[in-house]
PDB file of N, CA and C in Angstrom:
ATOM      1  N   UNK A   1      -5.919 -20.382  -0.163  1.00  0.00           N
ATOM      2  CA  UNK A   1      -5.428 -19.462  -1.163  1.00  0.00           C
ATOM      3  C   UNK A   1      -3.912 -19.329  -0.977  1.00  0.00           C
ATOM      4  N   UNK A   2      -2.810 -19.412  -2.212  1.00  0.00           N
ATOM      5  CA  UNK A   2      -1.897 -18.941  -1.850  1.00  0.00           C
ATOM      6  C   UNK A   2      -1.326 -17.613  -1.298  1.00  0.00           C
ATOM      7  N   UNK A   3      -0.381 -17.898  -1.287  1.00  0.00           N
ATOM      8  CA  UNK A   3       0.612 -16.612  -0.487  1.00  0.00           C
ATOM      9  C   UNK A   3       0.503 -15.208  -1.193  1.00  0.00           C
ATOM     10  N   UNK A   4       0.663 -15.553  -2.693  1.00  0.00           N
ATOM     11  CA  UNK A   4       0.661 -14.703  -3.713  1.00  0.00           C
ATOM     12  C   UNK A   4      -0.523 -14.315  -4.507  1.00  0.00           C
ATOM     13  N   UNK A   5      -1.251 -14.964  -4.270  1.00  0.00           N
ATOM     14  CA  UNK A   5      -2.765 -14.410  -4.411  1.00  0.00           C
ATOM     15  C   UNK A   5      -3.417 -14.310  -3.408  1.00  0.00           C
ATOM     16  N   UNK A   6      -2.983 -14.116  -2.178  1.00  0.00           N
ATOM     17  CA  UNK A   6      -3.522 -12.999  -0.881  1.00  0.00           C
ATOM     18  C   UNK A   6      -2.750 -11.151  -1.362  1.00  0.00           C
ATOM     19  N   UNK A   7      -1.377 -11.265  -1.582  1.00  0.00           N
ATOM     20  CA  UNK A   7      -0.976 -10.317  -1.806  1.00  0.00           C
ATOM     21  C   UNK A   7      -1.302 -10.091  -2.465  1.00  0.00           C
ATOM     22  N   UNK A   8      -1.515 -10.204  -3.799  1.00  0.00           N
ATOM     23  CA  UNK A   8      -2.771  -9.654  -4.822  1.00  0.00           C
ATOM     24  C   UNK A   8      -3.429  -9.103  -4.700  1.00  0.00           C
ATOM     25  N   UNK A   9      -4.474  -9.816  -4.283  1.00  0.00           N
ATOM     26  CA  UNK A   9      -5.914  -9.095  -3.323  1.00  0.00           C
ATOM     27  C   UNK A   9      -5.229  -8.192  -2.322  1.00  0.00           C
ATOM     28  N   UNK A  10      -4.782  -8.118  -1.958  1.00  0.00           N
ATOM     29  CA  UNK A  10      -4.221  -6.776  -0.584  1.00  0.00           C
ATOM     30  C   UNK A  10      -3.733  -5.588  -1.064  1.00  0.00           C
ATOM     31  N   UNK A  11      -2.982  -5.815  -2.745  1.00  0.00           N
ATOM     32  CA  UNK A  11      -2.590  -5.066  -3.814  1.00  0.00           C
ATOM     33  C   UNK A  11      -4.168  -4.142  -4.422  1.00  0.00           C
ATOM     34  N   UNK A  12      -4.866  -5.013  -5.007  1.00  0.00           N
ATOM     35  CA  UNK A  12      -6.283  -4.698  -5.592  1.00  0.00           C
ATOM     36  C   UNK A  12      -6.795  -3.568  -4.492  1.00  0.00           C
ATOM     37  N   UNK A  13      -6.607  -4.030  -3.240  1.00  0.00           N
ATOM     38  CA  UNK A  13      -7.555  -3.564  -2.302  1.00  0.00           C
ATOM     39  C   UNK A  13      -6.969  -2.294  -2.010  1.00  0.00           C
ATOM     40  N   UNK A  14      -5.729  -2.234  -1.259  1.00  0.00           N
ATOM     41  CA  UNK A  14      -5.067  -0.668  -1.677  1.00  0.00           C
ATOM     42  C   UNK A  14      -5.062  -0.184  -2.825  1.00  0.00           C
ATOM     43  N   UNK A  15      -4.986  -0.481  -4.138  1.00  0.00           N
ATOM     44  CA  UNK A  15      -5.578   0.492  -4.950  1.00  0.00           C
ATOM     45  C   UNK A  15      -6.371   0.795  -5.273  1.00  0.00           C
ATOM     46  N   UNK A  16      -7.326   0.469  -4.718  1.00  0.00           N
ATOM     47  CA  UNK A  16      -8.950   0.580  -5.346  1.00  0.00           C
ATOM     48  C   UNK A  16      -9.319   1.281  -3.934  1.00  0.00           C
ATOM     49  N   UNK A  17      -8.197   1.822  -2.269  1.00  0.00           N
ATOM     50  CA  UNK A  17      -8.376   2.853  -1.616  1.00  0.00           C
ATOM     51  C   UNK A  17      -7.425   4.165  -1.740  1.00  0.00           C
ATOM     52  N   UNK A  18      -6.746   3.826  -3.041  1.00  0.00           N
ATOM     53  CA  UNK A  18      -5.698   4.742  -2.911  1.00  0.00           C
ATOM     54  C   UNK A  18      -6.314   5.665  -3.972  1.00  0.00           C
ATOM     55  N   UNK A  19      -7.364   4.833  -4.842  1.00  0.00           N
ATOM     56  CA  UNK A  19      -8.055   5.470  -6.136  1.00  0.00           C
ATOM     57  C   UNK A  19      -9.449   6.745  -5.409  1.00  0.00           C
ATOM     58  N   UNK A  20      -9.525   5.596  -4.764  1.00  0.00           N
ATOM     59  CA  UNK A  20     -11.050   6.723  -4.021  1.00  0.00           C
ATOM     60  C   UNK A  20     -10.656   7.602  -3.377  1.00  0.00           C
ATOM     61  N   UNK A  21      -9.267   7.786  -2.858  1.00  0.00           N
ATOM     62  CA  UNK A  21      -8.546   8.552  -1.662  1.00  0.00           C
ATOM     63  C   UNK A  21      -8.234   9.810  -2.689  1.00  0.00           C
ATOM     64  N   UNK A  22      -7.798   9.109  -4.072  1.00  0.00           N
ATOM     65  CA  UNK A  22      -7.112  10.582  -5.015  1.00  0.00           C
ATOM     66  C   UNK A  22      -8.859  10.925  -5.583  1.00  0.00           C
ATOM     67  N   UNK A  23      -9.485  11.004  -5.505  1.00  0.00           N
ATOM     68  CA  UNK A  23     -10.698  11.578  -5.945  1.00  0.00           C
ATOM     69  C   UNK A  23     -11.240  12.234  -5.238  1.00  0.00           C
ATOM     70  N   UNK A  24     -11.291  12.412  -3.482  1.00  0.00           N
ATOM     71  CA  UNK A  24     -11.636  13.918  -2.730  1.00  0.00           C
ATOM     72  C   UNK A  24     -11.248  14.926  -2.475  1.00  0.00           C
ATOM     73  N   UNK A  25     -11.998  15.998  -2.522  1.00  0.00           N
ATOM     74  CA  UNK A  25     -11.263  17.261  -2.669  1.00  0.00           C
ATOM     75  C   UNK A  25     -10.321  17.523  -1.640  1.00  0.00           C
ATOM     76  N   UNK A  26     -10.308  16.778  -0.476  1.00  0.00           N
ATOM     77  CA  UNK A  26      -9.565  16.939   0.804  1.00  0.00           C
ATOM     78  C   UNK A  26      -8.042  16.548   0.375  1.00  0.00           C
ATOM     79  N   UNK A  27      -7.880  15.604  -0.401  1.00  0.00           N
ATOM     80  CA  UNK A  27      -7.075  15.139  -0.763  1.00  0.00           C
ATOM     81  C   UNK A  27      -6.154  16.455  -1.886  1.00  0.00           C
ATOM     82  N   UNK A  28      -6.920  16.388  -2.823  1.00  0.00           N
ATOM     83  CA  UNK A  28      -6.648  17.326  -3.603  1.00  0.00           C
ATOM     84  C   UNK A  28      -5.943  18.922  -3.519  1.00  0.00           C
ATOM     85  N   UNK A  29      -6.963  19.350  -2.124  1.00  0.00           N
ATOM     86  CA  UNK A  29      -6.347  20.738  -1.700  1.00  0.00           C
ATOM     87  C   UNK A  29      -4.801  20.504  -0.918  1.00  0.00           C
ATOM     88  N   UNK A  30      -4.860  19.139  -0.486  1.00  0.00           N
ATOM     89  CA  UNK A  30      -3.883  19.125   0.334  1.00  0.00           C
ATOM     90  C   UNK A  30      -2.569  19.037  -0.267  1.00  0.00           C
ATOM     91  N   UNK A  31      -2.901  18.456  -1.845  1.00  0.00           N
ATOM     92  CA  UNK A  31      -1.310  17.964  -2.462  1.00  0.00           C
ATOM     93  C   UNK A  31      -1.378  19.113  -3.251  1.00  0.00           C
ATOM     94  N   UNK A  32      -2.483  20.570  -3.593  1.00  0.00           N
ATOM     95  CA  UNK A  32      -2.287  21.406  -3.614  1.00  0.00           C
ATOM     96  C   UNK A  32      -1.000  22.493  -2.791  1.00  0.00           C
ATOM     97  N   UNK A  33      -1.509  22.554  -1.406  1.00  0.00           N
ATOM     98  CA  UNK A  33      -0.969  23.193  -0.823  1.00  0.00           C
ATOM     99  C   UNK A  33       0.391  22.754  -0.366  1.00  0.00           C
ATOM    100  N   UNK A  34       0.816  21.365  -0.280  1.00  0.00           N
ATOM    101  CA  UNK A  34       2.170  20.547  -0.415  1.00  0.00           C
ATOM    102  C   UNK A  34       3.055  21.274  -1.436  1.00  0.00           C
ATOM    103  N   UNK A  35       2.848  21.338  -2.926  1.00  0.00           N
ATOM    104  CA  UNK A  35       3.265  21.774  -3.910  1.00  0.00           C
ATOM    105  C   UNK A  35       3.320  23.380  -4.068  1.00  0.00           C
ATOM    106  N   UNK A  36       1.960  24.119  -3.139  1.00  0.00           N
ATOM    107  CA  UNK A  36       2.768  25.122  -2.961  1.00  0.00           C
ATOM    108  C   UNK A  36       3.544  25.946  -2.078  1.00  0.00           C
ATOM    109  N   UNK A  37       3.956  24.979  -1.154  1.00  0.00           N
ATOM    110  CA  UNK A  37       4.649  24.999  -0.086  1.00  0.00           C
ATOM    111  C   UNK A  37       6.118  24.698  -0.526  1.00  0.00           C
ATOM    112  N   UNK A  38       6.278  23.711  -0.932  1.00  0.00           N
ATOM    113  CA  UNK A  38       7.561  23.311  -2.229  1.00  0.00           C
ATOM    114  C   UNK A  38       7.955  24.392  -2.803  1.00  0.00           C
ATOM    115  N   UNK A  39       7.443  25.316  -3.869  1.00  0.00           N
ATOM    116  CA  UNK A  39       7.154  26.426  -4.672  1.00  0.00           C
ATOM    117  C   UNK A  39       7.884  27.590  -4.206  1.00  0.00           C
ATOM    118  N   UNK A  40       7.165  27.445  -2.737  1.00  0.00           N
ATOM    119  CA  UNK A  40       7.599  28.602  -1.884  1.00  0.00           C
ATOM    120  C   UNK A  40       8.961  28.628  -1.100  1.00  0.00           C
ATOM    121  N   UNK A  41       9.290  27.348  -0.779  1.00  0.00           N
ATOM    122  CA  UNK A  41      10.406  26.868  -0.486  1.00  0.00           C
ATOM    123  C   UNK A  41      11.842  27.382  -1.419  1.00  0.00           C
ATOM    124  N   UNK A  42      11.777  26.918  -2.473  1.00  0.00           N
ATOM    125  CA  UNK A  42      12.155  27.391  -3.541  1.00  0.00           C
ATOM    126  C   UNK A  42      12.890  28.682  -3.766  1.00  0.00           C
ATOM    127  N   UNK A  43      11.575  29.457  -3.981  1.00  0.00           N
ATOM    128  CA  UNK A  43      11.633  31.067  -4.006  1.00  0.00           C
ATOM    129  C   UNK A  43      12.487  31.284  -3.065  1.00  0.00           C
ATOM    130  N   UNK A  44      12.010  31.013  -1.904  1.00  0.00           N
ATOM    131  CA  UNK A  44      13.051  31.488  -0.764  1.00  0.00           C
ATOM    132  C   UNK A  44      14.429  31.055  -0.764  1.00  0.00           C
ATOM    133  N   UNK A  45      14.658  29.500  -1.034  1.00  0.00           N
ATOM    134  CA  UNK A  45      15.942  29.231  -1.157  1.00  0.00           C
ATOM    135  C   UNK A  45      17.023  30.302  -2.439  1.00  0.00           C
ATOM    136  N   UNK A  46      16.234  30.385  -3.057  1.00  0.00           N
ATOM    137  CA  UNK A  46      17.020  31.284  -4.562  1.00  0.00           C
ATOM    138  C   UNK A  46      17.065  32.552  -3.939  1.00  0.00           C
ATOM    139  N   UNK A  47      16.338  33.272  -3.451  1.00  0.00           N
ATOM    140  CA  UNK A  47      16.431  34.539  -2.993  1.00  0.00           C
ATOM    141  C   UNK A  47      17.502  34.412  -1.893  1.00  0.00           C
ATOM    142  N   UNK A  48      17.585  33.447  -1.304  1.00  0.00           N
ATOM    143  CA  UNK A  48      19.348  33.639  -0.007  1.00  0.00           C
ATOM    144  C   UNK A  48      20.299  33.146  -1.162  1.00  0.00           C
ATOM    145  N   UNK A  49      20.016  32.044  -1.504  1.00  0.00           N
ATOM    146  CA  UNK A  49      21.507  32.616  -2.334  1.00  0.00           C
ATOM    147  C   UNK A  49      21.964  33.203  -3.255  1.00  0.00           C
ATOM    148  N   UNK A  50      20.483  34.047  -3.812  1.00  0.00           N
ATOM    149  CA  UNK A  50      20.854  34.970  -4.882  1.00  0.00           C
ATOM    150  C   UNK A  50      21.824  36.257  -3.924  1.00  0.00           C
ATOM    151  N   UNK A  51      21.443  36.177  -2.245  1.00  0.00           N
ATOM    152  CA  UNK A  51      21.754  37.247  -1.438  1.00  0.00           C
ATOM    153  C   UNK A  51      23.308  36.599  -1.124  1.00  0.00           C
ATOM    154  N   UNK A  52      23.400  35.404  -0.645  1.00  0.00           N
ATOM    155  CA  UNK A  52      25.061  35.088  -0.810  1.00  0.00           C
ATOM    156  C   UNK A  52      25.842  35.633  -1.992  1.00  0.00           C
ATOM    157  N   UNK A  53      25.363  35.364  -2.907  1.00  0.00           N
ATOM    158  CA  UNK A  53      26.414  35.575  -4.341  1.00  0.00           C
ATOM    159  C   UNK A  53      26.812  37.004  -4.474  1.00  0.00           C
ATOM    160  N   UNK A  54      25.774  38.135  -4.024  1.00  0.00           N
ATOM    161  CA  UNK A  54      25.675  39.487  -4.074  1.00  0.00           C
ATOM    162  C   UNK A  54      26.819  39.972  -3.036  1.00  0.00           C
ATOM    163  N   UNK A  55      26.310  39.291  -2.103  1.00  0.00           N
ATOM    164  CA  UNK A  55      27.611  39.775  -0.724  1.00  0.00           C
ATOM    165  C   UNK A  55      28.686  39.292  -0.942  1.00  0.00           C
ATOM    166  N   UNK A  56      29.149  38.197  -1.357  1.00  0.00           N
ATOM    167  CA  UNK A  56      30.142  37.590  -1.646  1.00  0.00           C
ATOM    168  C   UNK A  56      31.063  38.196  -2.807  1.00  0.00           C
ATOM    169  N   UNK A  57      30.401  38.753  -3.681  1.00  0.00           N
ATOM    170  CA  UNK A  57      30.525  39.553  -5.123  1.00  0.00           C
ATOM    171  C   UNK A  57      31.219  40.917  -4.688  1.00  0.00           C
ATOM    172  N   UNK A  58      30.092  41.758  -3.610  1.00  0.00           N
ATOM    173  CA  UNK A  58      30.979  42.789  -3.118  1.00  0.00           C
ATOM    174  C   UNK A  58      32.314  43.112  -2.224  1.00  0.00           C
ATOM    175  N   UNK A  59      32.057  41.615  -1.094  1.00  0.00           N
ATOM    176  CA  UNK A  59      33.682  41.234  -0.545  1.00  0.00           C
ATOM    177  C   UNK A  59      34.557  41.384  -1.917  1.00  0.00           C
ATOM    178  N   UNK A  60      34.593  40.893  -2.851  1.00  0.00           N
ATOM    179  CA  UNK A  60      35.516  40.805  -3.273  1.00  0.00           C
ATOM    180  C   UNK A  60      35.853  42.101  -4.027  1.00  0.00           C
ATOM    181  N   UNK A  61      34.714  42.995  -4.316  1.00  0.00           N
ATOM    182  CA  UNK A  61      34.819  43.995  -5.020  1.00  0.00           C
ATOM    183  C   UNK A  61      36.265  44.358  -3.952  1.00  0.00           C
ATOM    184  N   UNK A  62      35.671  44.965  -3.010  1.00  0.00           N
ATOM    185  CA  UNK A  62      35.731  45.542  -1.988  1.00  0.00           C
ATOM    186  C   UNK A  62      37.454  44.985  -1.638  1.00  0.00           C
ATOM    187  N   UNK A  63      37.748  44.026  -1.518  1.00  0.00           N
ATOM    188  CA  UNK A  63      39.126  43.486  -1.557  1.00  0.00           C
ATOM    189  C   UNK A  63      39.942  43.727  -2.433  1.00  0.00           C
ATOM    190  N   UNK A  64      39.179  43.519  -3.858  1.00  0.00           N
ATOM    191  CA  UNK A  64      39.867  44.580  -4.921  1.00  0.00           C
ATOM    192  C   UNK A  64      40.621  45.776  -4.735  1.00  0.00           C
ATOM    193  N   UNK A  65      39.246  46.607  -4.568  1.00  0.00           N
ATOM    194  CA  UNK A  65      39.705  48.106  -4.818  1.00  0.00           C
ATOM    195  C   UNK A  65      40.939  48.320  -3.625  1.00  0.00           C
ATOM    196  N   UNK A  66      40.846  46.975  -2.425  1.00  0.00           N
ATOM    197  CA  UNK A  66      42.084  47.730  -1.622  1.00  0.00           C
ATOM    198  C   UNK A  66      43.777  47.489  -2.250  1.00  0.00           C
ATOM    199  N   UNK A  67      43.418  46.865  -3.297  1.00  0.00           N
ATOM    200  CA  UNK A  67      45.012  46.928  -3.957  1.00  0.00           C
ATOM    201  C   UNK A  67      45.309  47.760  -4.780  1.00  0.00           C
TER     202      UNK A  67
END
């Protein structure tokens, strides 16, 4: 068999385990909880720098009013 129709077949064969792999629920909860781990990531990142911009906002108030 050639070179390129071994890789083929090695192609076929991982997807036809990558297909059965996305069809258990193990799988499923897991790229669940990936995504909402991401999600959460997120939230948190926006909430510090919604908290930078705030502090940063009042330095300057605050530098203001001393002139």
């Amino acid at each position: 068999m050639a070179d390129g129709g071994k890789k083929f077949l090695w192609g076929v064969v991982a997807g036809l385990a990558a297909a059965a792999l996305i069809k258990t629920d193990t799988f499923r909860k897991g790229c669940a909880k990936v995504i909402a781990g991401g999600i959460q990531l997120k939230d948190d990142a926006k909430e510090y720098f919604e908290t930078i911009k705030e502090d940063a906002e009042d330095a300057k108030a605050e530098k203001d009013a001393e002139k």
